[in-house]
PDB file of N, CA and C in Angstrom:
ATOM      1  N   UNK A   1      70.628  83.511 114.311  1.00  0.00           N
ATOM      2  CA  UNK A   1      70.422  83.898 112.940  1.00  0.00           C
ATOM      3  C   UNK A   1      71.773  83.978 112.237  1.00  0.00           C
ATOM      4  N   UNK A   2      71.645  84.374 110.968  1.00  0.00           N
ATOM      5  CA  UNK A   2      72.898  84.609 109.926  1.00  0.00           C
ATOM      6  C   UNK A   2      73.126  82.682 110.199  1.00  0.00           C
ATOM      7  N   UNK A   3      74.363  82.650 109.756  1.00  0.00           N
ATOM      8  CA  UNK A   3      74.922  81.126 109.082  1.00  0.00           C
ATOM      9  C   UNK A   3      76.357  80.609 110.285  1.00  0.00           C
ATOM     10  N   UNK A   4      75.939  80.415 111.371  1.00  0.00           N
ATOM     11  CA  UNK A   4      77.007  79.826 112.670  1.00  0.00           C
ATOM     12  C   UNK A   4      78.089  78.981 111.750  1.00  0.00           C
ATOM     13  N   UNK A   5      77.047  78.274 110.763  1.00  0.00           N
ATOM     14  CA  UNK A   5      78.536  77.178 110.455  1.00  0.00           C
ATOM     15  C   UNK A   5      80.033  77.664 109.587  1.00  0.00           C
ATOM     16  N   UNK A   6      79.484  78.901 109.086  1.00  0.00           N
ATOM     17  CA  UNK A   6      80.746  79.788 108.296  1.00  0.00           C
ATOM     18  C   UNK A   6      81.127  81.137 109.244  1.00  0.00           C
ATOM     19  N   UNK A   7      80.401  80.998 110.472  1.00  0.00           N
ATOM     20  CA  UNK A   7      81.448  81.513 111.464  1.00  0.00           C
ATOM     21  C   UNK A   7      80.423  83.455 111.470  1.00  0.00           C
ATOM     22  N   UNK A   8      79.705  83.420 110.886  1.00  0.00           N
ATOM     23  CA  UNK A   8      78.486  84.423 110.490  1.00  0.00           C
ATOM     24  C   UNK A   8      77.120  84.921 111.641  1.00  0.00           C
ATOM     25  N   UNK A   9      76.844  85.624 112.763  1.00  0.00           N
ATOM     26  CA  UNK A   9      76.109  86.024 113.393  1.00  0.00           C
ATOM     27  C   UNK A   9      74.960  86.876 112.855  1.00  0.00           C
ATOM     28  N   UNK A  10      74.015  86.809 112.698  1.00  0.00           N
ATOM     29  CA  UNK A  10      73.140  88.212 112.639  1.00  0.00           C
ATOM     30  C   UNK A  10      72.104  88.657 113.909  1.00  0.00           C
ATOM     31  N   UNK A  11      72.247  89.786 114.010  1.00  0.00           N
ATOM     32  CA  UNK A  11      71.922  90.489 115.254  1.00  0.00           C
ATOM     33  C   UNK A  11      71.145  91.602 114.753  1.00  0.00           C
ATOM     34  N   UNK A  12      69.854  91.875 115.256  1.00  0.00           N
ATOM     35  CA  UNK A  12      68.627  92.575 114.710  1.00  0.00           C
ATOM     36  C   UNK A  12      68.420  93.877 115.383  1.00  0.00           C
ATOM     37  N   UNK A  13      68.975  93.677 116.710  1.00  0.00           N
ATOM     38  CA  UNK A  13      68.879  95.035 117.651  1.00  0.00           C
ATOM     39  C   UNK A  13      69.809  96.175 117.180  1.00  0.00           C
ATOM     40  N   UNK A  14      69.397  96.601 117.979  1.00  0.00           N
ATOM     41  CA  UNK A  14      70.164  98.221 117.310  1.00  0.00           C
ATOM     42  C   UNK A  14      70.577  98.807 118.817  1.00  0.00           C
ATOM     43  N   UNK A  15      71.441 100.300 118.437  1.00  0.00           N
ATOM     44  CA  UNK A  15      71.616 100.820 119.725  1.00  0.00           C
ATOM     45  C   UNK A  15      71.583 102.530 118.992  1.00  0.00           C
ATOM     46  N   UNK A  16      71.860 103.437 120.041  1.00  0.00           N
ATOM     47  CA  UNK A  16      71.830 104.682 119.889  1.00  0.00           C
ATOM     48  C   UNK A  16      73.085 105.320 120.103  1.00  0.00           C
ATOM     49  N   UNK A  17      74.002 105.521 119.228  1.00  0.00           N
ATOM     50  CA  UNK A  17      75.039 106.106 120.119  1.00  0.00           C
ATOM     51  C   UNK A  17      75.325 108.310 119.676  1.00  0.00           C
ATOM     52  N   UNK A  18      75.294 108.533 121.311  1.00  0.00           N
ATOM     53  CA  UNK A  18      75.597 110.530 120.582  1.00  0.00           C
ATOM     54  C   UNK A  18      76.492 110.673 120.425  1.00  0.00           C
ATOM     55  N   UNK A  19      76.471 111.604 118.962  1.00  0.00           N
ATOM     56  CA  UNK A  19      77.821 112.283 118.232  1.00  0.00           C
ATOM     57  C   UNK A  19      78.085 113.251 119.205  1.00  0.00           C
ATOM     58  N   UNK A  20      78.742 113.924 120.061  1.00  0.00           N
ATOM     59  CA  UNK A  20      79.474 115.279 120.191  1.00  0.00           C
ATOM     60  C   UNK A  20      79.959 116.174 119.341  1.00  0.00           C
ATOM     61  N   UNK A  21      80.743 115.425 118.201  1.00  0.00           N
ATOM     62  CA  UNK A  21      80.764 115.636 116.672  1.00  0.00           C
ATOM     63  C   UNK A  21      79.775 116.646 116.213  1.00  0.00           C
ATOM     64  N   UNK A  22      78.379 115.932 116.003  1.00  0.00           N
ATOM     65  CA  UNK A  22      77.352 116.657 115.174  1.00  0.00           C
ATOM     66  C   UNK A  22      76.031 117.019 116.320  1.00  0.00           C
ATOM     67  N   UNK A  23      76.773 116.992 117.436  1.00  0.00           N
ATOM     68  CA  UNK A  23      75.612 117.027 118.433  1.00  0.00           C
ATOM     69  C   UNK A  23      74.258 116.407 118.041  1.00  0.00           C
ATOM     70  N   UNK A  24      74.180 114.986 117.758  1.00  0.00           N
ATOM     71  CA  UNK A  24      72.952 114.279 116.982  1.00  0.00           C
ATOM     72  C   UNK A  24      73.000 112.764 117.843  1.00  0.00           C
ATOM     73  N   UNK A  25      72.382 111.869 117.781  1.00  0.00           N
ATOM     74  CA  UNK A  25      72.397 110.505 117.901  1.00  0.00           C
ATOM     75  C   UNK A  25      72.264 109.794 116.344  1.00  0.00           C
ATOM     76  N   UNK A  26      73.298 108.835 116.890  1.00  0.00           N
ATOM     77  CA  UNK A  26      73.254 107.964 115.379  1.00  0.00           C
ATOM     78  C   UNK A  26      72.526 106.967 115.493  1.00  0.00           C
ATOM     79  N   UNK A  27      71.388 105.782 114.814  1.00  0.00           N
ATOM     80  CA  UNK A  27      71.195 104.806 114.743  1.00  0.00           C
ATOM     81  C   UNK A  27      72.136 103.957 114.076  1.00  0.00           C
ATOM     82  N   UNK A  28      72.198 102.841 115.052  1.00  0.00           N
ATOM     83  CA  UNK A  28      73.032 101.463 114.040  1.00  0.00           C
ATOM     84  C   UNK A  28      72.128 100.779 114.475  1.00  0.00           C
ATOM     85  N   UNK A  29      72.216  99.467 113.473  1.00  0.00           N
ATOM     86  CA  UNK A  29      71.081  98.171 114.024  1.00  0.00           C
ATOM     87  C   UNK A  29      71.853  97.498 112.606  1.00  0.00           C
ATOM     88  N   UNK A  30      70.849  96.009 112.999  1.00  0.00           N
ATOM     89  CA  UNK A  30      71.311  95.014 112.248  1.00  0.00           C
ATOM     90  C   UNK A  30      72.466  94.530 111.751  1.00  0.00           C
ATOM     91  N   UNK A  31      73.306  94.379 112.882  1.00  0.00           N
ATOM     92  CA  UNK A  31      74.597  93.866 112.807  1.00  0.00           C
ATOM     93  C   UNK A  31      74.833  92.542 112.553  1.00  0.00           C
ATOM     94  N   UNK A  32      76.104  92.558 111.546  1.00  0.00           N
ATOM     95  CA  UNK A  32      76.549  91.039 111.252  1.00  0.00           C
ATOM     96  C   UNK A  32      77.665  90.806 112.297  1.00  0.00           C
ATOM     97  N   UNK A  33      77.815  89.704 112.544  1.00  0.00           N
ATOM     98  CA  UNK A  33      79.296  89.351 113.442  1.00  0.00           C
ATOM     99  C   UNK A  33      79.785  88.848 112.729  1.00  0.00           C
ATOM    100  N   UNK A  34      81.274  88.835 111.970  1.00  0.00           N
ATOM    101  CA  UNK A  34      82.176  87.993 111.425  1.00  0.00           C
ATOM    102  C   UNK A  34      82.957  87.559 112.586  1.00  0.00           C
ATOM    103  N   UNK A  35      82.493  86.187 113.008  1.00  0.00           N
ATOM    104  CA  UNK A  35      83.740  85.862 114.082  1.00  0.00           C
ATOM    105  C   UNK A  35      85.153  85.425 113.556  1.00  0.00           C
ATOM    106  N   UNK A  36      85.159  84.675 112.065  1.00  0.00           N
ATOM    107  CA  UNK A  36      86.721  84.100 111.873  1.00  0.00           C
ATOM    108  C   UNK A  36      87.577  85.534 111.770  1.00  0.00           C
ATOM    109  N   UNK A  37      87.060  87.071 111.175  1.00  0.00           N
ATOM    110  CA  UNK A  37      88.165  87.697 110.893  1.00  0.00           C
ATOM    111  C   UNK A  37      87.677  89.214 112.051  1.00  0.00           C
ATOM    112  N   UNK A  38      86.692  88.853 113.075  1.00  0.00           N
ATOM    113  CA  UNK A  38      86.978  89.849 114.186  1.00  0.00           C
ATOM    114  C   UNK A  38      86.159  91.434 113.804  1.00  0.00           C
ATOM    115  N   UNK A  39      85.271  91.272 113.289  1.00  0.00           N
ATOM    116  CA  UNK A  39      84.533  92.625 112.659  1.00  0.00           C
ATOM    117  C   UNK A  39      83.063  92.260 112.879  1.00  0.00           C
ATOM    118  N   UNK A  40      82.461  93.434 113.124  1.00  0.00           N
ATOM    119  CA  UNK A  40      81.243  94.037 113.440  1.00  0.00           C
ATOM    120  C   UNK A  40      80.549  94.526 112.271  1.00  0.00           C
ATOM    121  N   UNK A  41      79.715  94.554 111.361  1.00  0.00           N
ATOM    122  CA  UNK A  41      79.461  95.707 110.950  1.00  0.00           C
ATOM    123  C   UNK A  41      78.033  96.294 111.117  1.00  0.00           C
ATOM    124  N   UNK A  42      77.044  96.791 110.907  1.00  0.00           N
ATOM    125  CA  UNK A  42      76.024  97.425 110.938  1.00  0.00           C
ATOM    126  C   UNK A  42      75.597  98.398 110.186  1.00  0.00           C
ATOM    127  N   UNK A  43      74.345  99.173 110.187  1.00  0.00           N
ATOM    128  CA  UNK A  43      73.212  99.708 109.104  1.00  0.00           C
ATOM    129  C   UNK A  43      73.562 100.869 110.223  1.00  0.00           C
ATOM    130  N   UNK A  44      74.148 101.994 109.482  1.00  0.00           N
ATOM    131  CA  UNK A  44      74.433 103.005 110.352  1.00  0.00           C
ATOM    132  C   UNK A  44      73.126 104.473 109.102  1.00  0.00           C
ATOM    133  N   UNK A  45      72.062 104.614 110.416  1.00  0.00           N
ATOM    134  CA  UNK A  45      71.721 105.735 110.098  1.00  0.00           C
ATOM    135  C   UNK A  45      71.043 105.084 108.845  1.00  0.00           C
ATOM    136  N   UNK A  46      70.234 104.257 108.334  1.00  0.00           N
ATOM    137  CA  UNK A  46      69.164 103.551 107.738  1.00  0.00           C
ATOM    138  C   UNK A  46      69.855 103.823 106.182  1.00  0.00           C
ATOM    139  N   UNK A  47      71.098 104.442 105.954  1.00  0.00           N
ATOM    140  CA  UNK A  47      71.692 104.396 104.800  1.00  0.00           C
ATOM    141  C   UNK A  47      72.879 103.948 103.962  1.00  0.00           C
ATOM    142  N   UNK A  48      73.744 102.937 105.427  1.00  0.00           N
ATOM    143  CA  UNK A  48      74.393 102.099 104.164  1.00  0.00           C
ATOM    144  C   UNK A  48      74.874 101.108 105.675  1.00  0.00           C
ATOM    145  N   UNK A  49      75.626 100.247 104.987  1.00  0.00           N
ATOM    146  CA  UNK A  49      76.563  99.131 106.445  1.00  0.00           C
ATOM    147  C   UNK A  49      77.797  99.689 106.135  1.00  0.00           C
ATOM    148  N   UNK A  50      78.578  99.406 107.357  1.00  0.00           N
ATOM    149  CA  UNK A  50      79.903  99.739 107.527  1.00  0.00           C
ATOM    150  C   UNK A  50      80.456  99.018 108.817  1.00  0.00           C
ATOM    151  N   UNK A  51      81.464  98.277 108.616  1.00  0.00           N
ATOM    152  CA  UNK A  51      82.127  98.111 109.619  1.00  0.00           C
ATOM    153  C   UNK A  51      82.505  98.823 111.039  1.00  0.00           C
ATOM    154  N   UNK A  52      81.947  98.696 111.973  1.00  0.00           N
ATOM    155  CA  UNK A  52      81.737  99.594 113.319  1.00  0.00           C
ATOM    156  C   UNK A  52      82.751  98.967 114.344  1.00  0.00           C
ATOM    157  N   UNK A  53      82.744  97.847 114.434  1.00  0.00           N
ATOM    158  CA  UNK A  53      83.491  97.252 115.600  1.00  0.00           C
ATOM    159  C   UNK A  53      84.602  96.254 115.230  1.00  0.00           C
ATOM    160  N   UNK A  54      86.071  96.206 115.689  1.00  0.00           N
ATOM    161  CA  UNK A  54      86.600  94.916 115.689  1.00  0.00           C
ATOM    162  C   UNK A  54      86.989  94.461 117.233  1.00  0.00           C
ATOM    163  N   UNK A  55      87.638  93.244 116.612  1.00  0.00           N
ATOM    164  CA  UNK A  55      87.647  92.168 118.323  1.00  0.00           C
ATOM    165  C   UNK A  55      88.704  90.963 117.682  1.00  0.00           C
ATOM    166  N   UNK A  56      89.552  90.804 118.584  1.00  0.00           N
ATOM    167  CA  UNK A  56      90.107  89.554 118.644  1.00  0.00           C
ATOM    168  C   UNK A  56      89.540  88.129 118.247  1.00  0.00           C
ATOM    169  N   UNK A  57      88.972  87.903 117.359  1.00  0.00           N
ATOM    170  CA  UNK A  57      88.815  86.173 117.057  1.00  0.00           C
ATOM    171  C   UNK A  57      89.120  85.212 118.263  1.00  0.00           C
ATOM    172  N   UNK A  58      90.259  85.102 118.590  1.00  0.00           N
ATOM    173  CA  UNK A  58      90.858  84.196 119.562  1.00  0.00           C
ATOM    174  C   UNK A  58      89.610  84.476 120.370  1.00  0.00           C
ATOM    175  N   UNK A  59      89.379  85.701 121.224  1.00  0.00           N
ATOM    176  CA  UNK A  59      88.837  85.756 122.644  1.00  0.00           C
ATOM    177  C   UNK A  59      87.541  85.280 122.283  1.00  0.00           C
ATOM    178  N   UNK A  60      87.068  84.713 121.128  1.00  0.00           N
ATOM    179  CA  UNK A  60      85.331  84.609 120.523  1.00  0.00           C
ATOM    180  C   UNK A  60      85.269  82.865 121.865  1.00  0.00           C
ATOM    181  N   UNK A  61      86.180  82.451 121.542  1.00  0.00           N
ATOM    182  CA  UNK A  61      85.738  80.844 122.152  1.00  0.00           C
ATOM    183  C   UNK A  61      85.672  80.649 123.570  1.00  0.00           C
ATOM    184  N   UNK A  62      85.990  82.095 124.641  1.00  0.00           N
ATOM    185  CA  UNK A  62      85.375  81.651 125.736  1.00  0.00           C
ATOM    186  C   UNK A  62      84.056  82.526 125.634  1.00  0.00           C
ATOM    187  N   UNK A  63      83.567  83.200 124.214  1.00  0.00           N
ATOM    188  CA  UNK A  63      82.311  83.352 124.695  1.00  0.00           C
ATOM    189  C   UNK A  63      82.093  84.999 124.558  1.00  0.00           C
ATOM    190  N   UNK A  64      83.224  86.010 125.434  1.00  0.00           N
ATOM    191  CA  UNK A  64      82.952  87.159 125.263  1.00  0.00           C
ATOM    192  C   UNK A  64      84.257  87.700 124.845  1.00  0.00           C
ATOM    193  N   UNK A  65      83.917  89.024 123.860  1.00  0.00           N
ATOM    194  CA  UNK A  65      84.736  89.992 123.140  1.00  0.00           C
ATOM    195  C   UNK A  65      84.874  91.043 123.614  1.00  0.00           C
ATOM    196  N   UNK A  66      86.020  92.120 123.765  1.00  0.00           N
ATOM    197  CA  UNK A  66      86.568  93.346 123.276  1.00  0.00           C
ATOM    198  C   UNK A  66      86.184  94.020 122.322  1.00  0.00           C
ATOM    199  N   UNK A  67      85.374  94.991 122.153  1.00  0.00           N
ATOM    200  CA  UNK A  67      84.733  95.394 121.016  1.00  0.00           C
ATOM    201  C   UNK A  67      85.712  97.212 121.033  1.00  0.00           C
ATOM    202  N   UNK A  68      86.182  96.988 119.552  1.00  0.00           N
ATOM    203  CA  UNK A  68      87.101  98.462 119.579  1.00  0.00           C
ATOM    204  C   UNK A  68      86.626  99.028 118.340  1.00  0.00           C
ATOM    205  N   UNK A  69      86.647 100.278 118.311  1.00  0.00           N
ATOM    206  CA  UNK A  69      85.918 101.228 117.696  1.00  0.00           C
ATOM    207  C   UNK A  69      87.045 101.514 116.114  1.00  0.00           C
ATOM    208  N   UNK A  70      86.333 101.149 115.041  1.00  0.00           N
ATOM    209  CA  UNK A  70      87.068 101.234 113.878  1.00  0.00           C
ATOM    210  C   UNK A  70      87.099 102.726 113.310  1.00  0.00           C
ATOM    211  N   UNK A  71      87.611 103.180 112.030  1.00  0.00           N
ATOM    212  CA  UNK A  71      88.291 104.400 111.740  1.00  0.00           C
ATOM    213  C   UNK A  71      86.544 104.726 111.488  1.00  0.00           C
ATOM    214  N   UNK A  72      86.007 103.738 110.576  1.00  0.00           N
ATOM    215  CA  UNK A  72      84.275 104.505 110.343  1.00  0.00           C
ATOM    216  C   UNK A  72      83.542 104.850 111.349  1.00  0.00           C
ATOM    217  N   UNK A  73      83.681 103.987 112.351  1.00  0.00           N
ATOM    218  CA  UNK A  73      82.670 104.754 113.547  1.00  0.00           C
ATOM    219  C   UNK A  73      83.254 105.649 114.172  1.00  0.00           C
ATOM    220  N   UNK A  74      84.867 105.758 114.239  1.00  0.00           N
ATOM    221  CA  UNK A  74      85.523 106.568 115.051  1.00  0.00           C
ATOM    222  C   UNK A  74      85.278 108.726 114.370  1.00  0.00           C
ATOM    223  N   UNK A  75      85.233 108.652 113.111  1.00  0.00           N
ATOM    224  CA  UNK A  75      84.106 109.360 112.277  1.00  0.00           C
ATOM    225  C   UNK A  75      83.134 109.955 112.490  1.00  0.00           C
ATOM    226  N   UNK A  76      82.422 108.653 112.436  1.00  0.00           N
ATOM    227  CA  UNK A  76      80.681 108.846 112.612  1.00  0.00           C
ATOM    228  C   UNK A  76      80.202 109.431 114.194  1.00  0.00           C
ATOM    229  N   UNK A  77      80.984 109.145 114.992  1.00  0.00           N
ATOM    230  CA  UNK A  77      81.195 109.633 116.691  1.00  0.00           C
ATOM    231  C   UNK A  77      81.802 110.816 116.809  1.00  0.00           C
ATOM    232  N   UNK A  78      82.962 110.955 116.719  1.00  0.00           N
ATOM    233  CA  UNK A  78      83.737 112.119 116.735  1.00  0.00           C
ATOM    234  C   UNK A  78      84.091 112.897 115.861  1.00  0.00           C
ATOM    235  N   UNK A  79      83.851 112.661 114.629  1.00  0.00           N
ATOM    236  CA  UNK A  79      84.365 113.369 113.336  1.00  0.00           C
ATOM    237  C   UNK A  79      85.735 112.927 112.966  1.00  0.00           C
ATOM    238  N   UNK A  80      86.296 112.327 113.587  1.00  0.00           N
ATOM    239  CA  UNK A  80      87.908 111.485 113.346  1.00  0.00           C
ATOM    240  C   UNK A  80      88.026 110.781 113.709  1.00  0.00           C
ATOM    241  N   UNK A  81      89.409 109.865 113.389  1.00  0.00           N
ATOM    242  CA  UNK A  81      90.025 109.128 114.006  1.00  0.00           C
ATOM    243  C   UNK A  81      90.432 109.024 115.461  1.00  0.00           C
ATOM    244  N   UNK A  82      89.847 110.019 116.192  1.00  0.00           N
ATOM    245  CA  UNK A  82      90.086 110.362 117.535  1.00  0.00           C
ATOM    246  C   UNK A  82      90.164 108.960 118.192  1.00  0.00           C
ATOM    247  N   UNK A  83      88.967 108.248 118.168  1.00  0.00           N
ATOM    248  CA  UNK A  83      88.675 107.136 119.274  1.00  0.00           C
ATOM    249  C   UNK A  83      89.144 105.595 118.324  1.00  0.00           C
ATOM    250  N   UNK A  84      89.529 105.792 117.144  1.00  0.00           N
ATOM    251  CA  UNK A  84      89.731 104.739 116.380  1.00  0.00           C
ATOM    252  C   UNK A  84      90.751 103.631 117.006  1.00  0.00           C
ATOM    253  N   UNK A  85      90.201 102.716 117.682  1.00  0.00           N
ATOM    254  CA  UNK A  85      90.861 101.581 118.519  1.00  0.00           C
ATOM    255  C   UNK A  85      90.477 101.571 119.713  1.00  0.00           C
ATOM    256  N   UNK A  86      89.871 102.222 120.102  1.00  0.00           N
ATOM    257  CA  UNK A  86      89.607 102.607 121.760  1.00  0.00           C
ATOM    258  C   UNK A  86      88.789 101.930 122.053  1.00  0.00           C
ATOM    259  N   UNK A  87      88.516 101.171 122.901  1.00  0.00           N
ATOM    260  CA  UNK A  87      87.582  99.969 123.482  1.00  0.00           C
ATOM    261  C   UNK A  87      86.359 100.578 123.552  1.00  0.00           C
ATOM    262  N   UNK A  88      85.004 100.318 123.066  1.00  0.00           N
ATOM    263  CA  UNK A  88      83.954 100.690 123.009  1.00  0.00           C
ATOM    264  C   UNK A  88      83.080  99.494 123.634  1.00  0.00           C
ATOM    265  N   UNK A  89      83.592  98.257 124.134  1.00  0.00           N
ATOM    266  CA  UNK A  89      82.305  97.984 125.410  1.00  0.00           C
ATOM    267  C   UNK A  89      83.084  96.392 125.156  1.00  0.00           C
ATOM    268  N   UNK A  90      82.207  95.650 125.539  1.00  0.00           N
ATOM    269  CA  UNK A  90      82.067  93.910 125.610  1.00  0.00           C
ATOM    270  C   UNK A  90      80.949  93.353 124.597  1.00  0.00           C
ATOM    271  N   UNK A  91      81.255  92.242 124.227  1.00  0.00           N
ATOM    272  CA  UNK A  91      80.198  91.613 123.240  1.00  0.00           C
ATOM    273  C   UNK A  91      80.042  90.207 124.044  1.00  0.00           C
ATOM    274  N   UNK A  92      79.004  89.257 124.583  1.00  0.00           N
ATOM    275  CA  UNK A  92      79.032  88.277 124.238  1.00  0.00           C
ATOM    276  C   UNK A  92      78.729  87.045 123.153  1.00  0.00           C
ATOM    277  N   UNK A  93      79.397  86.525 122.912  1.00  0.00           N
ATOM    278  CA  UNK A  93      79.088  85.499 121.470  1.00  0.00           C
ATOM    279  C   UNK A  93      79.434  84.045 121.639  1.00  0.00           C
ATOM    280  N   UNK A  94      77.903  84.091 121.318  1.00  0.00           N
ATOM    281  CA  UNK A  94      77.473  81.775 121.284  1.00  0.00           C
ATOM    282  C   UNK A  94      77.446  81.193 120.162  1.00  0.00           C
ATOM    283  N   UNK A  95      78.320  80.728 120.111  1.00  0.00           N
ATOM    284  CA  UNK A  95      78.506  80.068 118.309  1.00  0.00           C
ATOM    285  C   UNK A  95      77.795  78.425 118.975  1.00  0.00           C
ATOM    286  N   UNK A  96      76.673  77.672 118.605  1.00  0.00           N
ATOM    287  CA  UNK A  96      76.127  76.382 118.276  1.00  0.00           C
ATOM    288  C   UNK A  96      77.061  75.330 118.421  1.00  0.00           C
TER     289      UNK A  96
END
């Protein structure tokens, strides 16, 4: 989904991640992948998108990413900048 040929993913799943912060779980879902400039973003909490994840571009062409936690999710998780850069998992990505 989304538009492969301008470098554009869309991704429909969602995940759950818990605040410690607000002692709550957040919903995100419906994530875009920007692969040319390395950003994630997603529908955080059914009330707005925000950029959640970045990643190296380069590492997109064997396929799998570094996914690191930006200043908004680092926020939305912890209440700060605490984790802002901190590796938050692997992505794989198939560009056509």
């Amino acid at each position: 989904m989304g538009n492969p040929s301008d470098g554009t993913i869309e991704h429909v799943g969602g995940l759950y991640v818990y605040s410690p912060a607000s002692d709550s779980t957040l919903e995100l879902r419906n994530f875009t992948i920007r692969v040319a400039d390395g950003r994630v973003s997603g529908i955080v909490k059914d009330a707005f998108r925000a950029d959640l994840f970045s990643f190296d571009p380069a590492d997109a062409g064997d396929g799998s990413v570094t996914l690191y936690f930006t200043g908004t999710a680092s926020n939305a998780v912890v209440g700060s900048n605490a984790i802002a850069g901190a590796v938050a998992g692997t992505a794989t990505i198939v560009m056509p």
